[in-house]
C-alpha atoms as a PDB file:
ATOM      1  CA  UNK A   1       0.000   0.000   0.000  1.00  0.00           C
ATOM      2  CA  UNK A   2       1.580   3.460  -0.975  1.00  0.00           C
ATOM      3  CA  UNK A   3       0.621   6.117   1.446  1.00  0.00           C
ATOM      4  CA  UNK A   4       0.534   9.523   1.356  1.00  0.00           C
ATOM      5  CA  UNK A   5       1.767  12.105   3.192  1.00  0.00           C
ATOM      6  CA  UNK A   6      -1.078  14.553   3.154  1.00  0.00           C
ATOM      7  CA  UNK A   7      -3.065  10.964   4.538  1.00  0.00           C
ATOM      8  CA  UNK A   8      -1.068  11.177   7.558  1.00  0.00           C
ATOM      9  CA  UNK A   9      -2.392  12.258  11.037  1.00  0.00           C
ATOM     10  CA  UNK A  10      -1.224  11.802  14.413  1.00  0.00           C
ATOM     11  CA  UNK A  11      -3.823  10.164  17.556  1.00  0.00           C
ATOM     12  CA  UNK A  12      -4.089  13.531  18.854  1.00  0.00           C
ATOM     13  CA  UNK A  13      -4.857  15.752  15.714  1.00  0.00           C
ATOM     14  CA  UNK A  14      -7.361  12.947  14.599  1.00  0.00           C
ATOM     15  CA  UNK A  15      -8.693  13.311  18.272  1.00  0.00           C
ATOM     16  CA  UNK A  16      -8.849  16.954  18.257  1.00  0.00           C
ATOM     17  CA  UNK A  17      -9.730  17.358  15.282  1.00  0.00           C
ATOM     18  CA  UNK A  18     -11.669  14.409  13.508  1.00  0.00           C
ATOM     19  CA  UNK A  19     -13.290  17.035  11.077  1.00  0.00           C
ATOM     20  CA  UNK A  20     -10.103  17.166   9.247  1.00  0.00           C
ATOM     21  CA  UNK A  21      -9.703  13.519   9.292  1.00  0.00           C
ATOM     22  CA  UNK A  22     -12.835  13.149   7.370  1.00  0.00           C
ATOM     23  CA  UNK A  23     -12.344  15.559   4.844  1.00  0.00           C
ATOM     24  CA  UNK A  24      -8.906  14.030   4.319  1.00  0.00           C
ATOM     25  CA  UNK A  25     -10.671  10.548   3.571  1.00  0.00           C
ATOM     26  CA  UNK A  26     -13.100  12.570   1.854  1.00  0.00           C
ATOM     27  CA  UNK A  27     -11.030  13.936  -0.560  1.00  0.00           C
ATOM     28  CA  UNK A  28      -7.915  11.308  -0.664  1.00  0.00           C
ATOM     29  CA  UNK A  29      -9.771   7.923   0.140  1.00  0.00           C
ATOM     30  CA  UNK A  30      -8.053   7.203   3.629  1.00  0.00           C
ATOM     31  CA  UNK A  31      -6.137   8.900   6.922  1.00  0.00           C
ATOM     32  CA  UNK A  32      -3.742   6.865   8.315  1.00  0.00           C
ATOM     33  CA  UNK A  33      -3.239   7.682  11.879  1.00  0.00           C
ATOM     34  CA  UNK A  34      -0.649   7.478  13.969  1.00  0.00           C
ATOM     35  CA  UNK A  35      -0.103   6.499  17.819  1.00  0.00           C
ATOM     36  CA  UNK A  36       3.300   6.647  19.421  1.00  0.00           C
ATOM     37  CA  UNK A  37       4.988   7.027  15.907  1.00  0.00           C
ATOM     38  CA  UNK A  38       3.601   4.006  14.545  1.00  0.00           C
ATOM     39  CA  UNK A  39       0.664   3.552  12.053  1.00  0.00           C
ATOM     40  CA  UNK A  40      -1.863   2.358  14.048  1.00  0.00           C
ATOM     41  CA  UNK A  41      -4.972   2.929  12.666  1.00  0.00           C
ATOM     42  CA  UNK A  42      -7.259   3.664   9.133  1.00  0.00           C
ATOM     43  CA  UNK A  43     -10.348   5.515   8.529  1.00  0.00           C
ATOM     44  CA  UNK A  44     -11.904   5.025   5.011  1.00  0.00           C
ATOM     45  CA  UNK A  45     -14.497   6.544   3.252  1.00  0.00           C
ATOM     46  CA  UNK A  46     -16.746   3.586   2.603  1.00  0.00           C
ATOM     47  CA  UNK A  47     -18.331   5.450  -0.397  1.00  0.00           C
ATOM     48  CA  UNK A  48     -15.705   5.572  -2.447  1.00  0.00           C
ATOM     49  CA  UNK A  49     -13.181   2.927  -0.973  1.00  0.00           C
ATOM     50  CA  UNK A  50     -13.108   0.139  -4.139  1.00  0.00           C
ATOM     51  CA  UNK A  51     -11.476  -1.802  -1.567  1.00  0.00           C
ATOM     52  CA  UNK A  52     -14.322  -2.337   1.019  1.00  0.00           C
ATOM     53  CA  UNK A  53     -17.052  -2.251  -1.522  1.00  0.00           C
ATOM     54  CA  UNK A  54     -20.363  -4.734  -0.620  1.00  0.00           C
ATOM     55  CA  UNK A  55     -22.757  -6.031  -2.808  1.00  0.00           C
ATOM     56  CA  UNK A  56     -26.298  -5.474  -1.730  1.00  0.00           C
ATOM     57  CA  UNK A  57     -26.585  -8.434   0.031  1.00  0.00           C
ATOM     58  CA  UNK A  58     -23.488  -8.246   1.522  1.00  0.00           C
ATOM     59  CA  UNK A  59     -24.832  -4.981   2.961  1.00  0.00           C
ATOM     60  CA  UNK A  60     -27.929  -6.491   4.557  1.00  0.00           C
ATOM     61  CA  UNK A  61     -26.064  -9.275   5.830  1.00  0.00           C
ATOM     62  CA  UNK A  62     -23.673  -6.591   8.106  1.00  0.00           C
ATOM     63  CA  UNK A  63     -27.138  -4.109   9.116  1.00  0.00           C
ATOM     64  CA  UNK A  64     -29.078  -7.116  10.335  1.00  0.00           C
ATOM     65  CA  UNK A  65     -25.944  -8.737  12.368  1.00  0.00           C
ATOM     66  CA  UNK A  66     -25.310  -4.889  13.713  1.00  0.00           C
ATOM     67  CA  UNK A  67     -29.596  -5.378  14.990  1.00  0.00           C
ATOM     68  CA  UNK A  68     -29.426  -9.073  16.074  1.00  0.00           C
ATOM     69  CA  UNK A  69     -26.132  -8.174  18.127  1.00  0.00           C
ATOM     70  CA  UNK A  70     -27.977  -5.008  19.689  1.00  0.00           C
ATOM     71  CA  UNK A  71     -31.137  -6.254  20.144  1.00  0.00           C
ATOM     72  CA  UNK A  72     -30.285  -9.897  21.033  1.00  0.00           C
ATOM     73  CA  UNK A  73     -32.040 -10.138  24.333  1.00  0.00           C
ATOM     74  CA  UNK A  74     -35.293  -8.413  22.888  1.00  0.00           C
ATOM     75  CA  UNK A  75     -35.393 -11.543  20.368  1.00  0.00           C
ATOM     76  CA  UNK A  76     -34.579 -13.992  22.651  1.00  0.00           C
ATOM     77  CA  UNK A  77     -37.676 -13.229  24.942  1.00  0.00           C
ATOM     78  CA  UNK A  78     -39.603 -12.923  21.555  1.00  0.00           C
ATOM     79  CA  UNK A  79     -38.174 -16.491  20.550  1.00  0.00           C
ATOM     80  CA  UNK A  80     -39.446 -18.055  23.609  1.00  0.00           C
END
């Protein structure tokens, strides 16, 4: 993966700023941040990332395990 510098962001900016990190993935795709000088962490716009793209499917498959986790004692009492 090539990175780029203007992709780069430290913990704390992110933190203080996460604004900035979003228009950065906005506009370039990604921010790689760092924590204690090491790349540590990624946030990609979904939208446009060809990497993480989902078919339709795919994407009901994640929104109704994000429900069943959340709601997973409400649909145990309704299973019973």
């Amino acid at each position: 993966m090539l990175i780029n510098t203007s992709q780069l962001l430290s913990i704390s900016e992110a933190n203080q700023n996460f604004s900035r990190a979003a228009r950065i993935a906005d506009k370039e795709g990604s921010v790689v941040i760092f924590k204690n000088n090491k790349p540590r962490y990624l946030l990609v716009n979904l939208v446009d990332n060809p990497l993480l793209e989902l078919t339709e499917d795919e994407k009901i498959d994640v929104a109704a395990r994000r429900i069943l986790e959340k709601h997973r004692k409400a649909f145990e009492e309704l299973a019973k």
